[in-house]
PDB file of N, CA and C in Angstrom:
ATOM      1  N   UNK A   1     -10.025  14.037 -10.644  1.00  0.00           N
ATOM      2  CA  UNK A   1      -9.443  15.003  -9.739  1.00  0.00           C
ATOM      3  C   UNK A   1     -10.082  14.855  -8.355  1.00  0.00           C
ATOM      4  N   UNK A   2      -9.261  14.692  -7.349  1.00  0.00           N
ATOM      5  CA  UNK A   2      -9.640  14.743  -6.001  1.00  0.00           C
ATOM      6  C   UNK A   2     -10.534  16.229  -5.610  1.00  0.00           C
ATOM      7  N   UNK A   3     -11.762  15.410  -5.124  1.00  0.00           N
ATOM      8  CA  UNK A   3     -12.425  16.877  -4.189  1.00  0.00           C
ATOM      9  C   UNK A   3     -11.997  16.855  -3.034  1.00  0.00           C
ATOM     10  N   UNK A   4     -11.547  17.285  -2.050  1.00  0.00           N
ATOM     11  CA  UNK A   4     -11.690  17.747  -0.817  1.00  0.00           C
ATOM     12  C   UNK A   4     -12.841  18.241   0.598  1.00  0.00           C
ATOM     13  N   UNK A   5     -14.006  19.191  -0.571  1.00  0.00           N
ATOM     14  CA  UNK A   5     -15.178  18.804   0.169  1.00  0.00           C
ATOM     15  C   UNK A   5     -15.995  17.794  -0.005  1.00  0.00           C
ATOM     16  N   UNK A   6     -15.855  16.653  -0.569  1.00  0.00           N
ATOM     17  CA  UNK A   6     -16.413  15.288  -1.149  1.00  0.00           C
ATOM     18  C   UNK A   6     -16.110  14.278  -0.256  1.00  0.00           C
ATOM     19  N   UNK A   7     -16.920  13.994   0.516  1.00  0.00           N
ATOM     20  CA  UNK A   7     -16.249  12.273   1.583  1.00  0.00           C
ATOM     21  C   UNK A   7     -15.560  11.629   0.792  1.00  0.00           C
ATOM     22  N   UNK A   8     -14.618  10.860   0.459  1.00  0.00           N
ATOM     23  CA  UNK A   8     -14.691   9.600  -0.043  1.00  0.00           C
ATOM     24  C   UNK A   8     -14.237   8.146   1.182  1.00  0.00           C
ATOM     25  N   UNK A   9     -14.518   7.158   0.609  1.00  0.00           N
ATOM     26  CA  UNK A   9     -14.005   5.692   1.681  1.00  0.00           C
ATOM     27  C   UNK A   9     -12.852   5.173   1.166  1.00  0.00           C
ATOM     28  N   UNK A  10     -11.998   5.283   1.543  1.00  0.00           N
ATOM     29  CA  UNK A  10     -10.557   4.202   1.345  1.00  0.00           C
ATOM     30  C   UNK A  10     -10.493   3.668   2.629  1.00  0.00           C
ATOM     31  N   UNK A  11      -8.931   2.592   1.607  1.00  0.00           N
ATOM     32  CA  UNK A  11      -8.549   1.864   2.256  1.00  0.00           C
ATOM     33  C   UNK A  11      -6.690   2.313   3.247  1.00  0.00           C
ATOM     34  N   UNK A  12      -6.559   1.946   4.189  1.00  0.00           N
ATOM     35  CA  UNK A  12      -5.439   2.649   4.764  1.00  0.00           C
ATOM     36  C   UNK A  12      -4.362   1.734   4.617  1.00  0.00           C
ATOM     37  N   UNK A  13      -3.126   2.169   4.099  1.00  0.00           N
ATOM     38  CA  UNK A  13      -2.089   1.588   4.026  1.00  0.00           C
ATOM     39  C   UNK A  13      -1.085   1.584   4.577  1.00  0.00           C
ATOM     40  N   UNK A  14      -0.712   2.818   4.897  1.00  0.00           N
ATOM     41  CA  UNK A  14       0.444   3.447   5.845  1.00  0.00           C
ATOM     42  C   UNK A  14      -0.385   4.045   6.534  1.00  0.00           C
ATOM     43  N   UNK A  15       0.468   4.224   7.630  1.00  0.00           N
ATOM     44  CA  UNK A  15       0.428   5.506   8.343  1.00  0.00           C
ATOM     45  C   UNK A  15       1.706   6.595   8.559  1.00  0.00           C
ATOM     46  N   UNK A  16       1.363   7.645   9.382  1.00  0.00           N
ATOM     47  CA  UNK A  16       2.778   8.577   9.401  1.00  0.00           C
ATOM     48  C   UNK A  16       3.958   7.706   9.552  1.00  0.00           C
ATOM     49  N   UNK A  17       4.816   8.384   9.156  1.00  0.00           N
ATOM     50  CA  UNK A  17       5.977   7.976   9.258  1.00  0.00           C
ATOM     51  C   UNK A  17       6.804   6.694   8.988  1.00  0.00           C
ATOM     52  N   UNK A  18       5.663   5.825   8.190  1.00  0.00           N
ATOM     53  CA  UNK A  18       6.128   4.764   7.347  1.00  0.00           C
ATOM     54  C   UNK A  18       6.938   5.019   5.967  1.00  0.00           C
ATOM     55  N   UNK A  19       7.142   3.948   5.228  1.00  0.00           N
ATOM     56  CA  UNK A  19       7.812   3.920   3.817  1.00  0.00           C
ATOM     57  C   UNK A  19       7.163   3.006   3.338  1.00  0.00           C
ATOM     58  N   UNK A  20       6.174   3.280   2.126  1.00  0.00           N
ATOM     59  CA  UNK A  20       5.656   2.358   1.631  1.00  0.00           C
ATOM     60  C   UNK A  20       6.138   2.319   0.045  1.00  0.00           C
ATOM     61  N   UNK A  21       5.911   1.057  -0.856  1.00  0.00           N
ATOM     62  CA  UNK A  21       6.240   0.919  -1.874  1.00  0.00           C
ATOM     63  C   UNK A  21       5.143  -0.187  -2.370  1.00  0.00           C
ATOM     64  N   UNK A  22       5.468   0.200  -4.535  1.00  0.00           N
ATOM     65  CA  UNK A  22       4.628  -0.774  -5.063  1.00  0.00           C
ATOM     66  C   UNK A  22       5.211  -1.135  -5.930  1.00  0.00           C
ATOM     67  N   UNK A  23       5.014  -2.690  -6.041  1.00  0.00           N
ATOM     68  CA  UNK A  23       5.636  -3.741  -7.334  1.00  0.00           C
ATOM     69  C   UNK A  23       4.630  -3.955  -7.948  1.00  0.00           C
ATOM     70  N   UNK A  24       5.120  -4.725  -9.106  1.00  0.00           N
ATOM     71  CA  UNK A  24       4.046  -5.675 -10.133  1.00  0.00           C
ATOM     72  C   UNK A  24       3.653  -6.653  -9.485  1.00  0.00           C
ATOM     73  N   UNK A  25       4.361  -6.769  -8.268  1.00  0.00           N
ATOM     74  CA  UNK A  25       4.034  -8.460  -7.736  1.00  0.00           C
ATOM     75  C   UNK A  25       3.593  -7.826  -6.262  1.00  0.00           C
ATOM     76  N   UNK A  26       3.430  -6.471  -5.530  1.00  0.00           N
ATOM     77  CA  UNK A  26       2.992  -6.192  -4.310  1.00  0.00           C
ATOM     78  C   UNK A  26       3.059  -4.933  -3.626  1.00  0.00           C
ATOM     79  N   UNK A  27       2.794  -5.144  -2.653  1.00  0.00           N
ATOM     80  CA  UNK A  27       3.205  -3.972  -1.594  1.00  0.00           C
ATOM     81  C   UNK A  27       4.232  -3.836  -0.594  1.00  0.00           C
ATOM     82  N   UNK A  28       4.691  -2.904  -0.322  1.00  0.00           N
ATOM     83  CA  UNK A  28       5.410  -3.363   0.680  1.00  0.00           C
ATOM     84  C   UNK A  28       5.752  -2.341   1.736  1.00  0.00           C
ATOM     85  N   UNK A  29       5.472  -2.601   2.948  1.00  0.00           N
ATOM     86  CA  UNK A  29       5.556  -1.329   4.026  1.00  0.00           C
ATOM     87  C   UNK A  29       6.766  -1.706   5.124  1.00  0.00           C
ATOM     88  N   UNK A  30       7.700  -0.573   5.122  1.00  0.00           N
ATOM     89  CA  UNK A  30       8.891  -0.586   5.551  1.00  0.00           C
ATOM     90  C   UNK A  30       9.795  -1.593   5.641  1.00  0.00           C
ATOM     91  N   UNK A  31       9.917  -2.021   3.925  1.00  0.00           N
ATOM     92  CA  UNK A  31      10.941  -2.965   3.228  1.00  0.00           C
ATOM     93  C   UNK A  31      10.617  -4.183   4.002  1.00  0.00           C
ATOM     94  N   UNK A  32       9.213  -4.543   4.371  1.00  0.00           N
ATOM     95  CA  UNK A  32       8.759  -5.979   4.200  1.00  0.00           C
ATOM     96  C   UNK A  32       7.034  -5.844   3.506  1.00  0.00           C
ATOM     97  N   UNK A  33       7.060  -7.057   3.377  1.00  0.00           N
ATOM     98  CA  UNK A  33       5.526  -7.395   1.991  1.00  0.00           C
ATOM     99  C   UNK A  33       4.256  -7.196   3.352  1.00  0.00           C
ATOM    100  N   UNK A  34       3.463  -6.489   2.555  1.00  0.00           N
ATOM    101  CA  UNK A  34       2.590  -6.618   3.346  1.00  0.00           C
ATOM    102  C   UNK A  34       1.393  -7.271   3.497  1.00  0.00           C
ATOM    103  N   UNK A  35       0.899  -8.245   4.190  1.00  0.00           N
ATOM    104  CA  UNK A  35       0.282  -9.546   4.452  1.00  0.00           C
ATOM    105  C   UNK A  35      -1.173  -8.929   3.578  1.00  0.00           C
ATOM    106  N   UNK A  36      -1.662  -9.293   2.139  1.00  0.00           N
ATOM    107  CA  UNK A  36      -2.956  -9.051   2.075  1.00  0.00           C
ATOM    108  C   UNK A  36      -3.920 -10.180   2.633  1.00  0.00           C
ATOM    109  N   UNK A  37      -5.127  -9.813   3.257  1.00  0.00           N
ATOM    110  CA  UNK A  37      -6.574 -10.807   3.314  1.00  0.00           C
ATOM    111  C   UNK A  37      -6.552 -11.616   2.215  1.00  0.00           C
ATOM    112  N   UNK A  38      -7.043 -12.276   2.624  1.00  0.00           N
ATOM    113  CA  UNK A  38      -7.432 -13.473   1.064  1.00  0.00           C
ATOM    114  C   UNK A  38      -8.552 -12.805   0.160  1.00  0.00           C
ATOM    115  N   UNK A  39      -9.094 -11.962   0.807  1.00  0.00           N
ATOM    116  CA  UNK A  39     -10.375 -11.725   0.412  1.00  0.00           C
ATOM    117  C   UNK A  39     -10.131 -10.504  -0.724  1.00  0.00           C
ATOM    118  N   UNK A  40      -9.226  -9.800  -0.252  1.00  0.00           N
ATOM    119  CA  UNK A  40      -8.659  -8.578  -1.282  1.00  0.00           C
ATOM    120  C   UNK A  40      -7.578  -9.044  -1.916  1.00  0.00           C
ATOM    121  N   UNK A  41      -6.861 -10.206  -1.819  1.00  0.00           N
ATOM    122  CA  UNK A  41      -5.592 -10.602  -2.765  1.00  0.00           C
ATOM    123  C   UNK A  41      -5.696 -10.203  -4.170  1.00  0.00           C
ATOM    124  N   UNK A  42      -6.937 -10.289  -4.637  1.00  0.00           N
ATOM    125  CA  UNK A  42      -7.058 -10.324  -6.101  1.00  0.00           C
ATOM    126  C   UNK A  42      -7.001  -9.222  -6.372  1.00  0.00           C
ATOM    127  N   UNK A  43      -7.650  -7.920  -5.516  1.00  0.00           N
ATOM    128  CA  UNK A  43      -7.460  -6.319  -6.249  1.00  0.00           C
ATOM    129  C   UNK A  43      -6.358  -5.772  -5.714  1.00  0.00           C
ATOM    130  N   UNK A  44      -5.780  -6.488  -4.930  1.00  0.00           N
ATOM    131  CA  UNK A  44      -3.889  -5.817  -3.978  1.00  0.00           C
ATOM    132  C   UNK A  44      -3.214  -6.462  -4.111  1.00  0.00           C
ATOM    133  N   UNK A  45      -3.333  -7.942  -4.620  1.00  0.00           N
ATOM    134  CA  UNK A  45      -1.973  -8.757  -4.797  1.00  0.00           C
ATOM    135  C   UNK A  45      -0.833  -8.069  -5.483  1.00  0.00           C
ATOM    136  N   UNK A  46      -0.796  -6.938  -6.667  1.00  0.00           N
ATOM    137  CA  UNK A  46      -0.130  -6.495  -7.707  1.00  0.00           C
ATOM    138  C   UNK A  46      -0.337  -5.150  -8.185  1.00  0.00           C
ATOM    139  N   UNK A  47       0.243  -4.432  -8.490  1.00  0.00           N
ATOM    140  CA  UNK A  47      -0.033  -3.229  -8.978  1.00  0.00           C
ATOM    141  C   UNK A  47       0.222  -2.952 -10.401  1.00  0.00           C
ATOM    142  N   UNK A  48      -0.275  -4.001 -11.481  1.00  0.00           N
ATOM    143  CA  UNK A  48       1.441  -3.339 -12.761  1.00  0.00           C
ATOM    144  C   UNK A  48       1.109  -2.034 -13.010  1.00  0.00           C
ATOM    145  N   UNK A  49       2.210  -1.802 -13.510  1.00  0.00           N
ATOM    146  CA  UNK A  49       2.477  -0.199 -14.095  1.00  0.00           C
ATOM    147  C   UNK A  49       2.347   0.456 -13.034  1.00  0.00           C
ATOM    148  N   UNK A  50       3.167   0.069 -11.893  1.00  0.00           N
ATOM    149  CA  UNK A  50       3.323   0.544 -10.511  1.00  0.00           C
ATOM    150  C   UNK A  50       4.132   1.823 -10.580  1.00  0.00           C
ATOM    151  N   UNK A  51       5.145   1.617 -11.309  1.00  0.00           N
ATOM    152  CA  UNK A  51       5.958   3.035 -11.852  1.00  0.00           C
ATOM    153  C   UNK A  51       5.606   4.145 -12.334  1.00  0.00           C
ATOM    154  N   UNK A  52       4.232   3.824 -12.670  1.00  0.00           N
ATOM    155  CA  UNK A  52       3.559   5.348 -13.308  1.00  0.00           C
ATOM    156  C   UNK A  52       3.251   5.903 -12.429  1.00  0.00           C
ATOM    157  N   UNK A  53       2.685   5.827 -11.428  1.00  0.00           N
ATOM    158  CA  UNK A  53       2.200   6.515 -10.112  1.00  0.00           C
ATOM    159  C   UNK A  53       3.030   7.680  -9.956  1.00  0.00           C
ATOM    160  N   UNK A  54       2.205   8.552  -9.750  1.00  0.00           N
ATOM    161  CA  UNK A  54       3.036   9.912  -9.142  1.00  0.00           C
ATOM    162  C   UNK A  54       3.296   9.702  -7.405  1.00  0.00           C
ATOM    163  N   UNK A  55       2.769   9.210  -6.612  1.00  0.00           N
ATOM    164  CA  UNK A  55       3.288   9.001  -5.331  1.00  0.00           C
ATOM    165  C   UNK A  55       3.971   7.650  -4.929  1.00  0.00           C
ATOM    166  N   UNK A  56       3.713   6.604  -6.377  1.00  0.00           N
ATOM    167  CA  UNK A  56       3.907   5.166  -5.657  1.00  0.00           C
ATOM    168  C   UNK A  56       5.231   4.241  -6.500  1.00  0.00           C
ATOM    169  N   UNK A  57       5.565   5.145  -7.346  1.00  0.00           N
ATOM    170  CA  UNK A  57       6.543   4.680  -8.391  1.00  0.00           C
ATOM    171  C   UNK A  57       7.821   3.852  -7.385  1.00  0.00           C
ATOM    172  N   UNK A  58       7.621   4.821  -6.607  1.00  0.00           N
ATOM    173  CA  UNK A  58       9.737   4.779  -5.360  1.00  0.00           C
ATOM    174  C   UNK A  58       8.855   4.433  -4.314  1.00  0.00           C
ATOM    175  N   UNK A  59       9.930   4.487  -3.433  1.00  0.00           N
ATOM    176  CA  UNK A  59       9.519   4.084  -2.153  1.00  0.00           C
ATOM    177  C   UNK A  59       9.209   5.840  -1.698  1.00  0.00           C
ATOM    178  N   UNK A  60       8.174   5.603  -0.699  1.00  0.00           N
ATOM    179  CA  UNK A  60       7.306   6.550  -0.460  1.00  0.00           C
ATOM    180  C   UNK A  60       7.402   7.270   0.884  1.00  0.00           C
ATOM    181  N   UNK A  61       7.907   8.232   1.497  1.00  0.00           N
ATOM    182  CA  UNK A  61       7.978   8.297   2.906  1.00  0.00           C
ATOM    183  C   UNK A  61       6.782   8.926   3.408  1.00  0.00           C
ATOM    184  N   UNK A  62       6.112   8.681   3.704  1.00  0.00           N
ATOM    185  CA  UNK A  62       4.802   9.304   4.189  1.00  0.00           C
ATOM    186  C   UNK A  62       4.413  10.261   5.484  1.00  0.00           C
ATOM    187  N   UNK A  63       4.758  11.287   4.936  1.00  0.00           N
ATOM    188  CA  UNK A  63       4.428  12.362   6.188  1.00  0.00           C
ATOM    189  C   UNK A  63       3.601  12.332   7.726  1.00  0.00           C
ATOM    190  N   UNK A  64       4.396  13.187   8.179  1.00  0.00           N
ATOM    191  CA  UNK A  64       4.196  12.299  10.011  1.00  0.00           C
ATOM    192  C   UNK A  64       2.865  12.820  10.144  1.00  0.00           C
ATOM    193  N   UNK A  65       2.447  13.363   9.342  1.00  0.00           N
ATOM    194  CA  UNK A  65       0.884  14.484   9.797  1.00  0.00           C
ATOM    195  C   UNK A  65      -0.360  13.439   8.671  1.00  0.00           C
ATOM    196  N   UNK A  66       0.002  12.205   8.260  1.00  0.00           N
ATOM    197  CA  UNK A  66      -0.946  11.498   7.322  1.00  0.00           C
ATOM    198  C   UNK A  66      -1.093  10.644   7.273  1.00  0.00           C
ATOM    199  N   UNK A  67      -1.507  10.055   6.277  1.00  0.00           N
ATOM    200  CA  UNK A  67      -2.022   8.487   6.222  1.00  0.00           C
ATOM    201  C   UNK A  67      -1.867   8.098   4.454  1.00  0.00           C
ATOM    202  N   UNK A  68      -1.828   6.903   3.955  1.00  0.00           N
ATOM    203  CA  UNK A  68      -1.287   6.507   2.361  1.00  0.00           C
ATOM    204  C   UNK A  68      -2.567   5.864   2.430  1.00  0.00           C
ATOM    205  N   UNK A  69      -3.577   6.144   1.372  1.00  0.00           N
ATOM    206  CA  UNK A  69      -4.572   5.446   0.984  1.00  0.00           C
ATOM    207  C   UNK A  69      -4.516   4.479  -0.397  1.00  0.00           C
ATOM    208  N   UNK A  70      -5.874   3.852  -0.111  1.00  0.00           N
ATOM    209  CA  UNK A  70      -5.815   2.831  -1.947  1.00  0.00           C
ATOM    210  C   UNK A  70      -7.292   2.811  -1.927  1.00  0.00           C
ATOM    211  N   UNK A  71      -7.924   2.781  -3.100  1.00  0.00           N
ATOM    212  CA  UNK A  71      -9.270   2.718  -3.632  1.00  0.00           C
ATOM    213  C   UNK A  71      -9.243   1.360  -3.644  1.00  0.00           C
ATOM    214  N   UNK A  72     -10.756   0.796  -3.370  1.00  0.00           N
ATOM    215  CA  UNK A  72     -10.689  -0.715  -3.735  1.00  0.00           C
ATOM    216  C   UNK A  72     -11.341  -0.984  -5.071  1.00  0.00           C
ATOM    217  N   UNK A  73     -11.473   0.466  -5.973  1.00  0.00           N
ATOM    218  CA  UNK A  73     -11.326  -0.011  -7.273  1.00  0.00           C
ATOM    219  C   UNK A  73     -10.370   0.538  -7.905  1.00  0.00           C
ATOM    220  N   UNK A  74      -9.055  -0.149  -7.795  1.00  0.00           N
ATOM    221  CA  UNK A  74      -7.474  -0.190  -8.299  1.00  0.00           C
ATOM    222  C   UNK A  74      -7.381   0.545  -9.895  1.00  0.00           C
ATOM    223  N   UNK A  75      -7.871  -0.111 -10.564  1.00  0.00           N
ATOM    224  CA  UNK A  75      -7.880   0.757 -12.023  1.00  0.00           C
ATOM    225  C   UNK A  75      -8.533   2.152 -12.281  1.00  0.00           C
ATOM    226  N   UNK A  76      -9.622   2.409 -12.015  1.00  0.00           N
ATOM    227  CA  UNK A  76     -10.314   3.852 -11.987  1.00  0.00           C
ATOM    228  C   UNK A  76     -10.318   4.537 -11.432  1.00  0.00           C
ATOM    229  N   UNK A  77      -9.918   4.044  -9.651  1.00  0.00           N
ATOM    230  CA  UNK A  77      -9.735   4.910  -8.394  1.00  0.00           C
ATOM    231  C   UNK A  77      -8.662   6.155  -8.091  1.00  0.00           C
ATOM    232  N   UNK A  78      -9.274   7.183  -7.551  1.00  0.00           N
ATOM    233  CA  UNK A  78      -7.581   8.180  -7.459  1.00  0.00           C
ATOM    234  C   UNK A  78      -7.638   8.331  -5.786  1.00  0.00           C
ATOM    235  N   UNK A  79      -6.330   7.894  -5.871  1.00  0.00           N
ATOM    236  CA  UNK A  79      -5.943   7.850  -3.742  1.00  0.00           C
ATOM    237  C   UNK A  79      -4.508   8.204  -4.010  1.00  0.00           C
ATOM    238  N   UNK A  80      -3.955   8.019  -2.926  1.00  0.00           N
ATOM    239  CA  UNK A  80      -2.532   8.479  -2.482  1.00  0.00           C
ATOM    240  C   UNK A  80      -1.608   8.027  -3.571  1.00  0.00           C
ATOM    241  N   UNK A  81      -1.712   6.781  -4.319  1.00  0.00           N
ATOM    242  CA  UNK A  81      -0.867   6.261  -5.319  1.00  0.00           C
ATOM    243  C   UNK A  81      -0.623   7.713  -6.265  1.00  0.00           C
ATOM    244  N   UNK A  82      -1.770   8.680  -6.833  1.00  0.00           N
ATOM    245  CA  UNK A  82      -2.009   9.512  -7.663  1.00  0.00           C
ATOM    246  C   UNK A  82      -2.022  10.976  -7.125  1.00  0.00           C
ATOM    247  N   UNK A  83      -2.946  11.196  -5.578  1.00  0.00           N
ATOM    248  CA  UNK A  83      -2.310  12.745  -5.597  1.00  0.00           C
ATOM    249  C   UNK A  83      -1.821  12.927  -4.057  1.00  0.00           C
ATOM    250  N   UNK A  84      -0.906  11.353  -3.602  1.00  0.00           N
ATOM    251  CA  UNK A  84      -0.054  11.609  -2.202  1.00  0.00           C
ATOM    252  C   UNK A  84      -0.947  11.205  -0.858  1.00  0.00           C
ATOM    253  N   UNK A  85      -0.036  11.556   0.180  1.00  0.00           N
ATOM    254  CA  UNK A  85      -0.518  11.202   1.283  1.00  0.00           C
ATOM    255  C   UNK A  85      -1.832  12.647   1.533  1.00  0.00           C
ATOM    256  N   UNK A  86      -2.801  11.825   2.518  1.00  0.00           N
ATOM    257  CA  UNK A  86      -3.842  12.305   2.808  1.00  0.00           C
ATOM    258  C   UNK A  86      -3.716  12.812   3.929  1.00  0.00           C
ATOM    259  N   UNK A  87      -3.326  13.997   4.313  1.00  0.00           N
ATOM    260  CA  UNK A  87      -3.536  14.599   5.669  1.00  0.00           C
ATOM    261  C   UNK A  87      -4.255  14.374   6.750  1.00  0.00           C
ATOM    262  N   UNK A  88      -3.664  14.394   7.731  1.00  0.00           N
ATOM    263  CA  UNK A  88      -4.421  13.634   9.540  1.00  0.00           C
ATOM    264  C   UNK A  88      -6.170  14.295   9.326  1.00  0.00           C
ATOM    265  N   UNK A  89      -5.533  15.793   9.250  1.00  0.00           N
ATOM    266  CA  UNK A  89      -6.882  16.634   9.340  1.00  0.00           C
ATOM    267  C   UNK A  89      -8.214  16.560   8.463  1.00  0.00           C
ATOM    268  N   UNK A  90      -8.052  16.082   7.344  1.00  0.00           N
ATOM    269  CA  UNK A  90      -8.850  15.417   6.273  1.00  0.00           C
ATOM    270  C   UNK A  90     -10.136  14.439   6.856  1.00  0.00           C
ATOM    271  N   UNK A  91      -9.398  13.487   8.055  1.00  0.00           N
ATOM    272  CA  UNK A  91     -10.346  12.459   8.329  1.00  0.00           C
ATOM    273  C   UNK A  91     -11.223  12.800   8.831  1.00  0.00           C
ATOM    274  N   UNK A  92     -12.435  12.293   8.715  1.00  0.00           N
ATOM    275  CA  UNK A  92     -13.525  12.330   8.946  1.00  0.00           C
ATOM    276  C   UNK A  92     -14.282  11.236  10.064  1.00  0.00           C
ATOM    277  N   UNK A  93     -13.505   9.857  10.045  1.00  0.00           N
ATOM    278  CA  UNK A  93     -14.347   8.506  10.567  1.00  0.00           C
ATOM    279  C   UNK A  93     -13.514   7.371  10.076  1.00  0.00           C
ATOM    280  N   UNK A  94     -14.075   6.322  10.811  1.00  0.00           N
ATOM    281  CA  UNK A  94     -13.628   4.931  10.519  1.00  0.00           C
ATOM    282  C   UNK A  94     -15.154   4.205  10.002  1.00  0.00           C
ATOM    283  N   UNK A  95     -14.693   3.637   8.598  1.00  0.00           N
ATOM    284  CA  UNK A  95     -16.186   2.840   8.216  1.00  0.00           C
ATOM    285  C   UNK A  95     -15.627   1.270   9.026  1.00  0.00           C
ATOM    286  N   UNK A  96     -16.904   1.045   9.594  1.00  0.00           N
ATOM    287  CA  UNK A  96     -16.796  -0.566  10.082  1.00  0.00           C
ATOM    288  C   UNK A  96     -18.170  -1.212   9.820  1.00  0.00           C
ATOM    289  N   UNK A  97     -18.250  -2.676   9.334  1.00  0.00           N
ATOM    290  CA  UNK A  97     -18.732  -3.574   8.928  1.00  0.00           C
ATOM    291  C   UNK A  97     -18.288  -4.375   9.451  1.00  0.00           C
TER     292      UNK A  97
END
């Protein structure tokens, strides 16, 4: 279950007012694929059982006031795929490395 007073770090996928979607074979933001790094191909190349998702099953319209997140640990992680877009006001920071 998502906390709210709990930081967490994701990864950003959309932003407002996009349409995002997930296959067995990808992602895809406003009905084109979206280019993964080489470096993350292996945990974003695919989603299976993309259909179970409560936010990521369909194509997704993502509210003009948010942002669509993803955990970069895909199997255990809960982000936008599971409880929706993440509100503007939520953010906290940009992590950079």
């Amino acid at each position: 279950m998502a906390r709210p007073h709990f930081p967490y770090i994701k990864r950003v996928l959309g932003l407002p007012g996009e349409t995002i979607s997930f296959t067995d074979t990808g992602v895809f933001l406003n009905n084109k694929s979206l280019p993964i790094p080489d470096d993350l191909a292996k945990c974003l190349a695919g989603f299976p059982g993309s259909k179970n998702y409560a936010f990521a099953g369909k194509p997704y319209n993502i509210p003009d006031d948010s942002i669509f997140v993803v955990s970069d640990n895909l199997k255990t992680g809960i982000d936008s795929r599971h409880i929706g877009a993440v509100p503007m006001r939520c953010l906290m920071g940009r992590v950079v490395f």
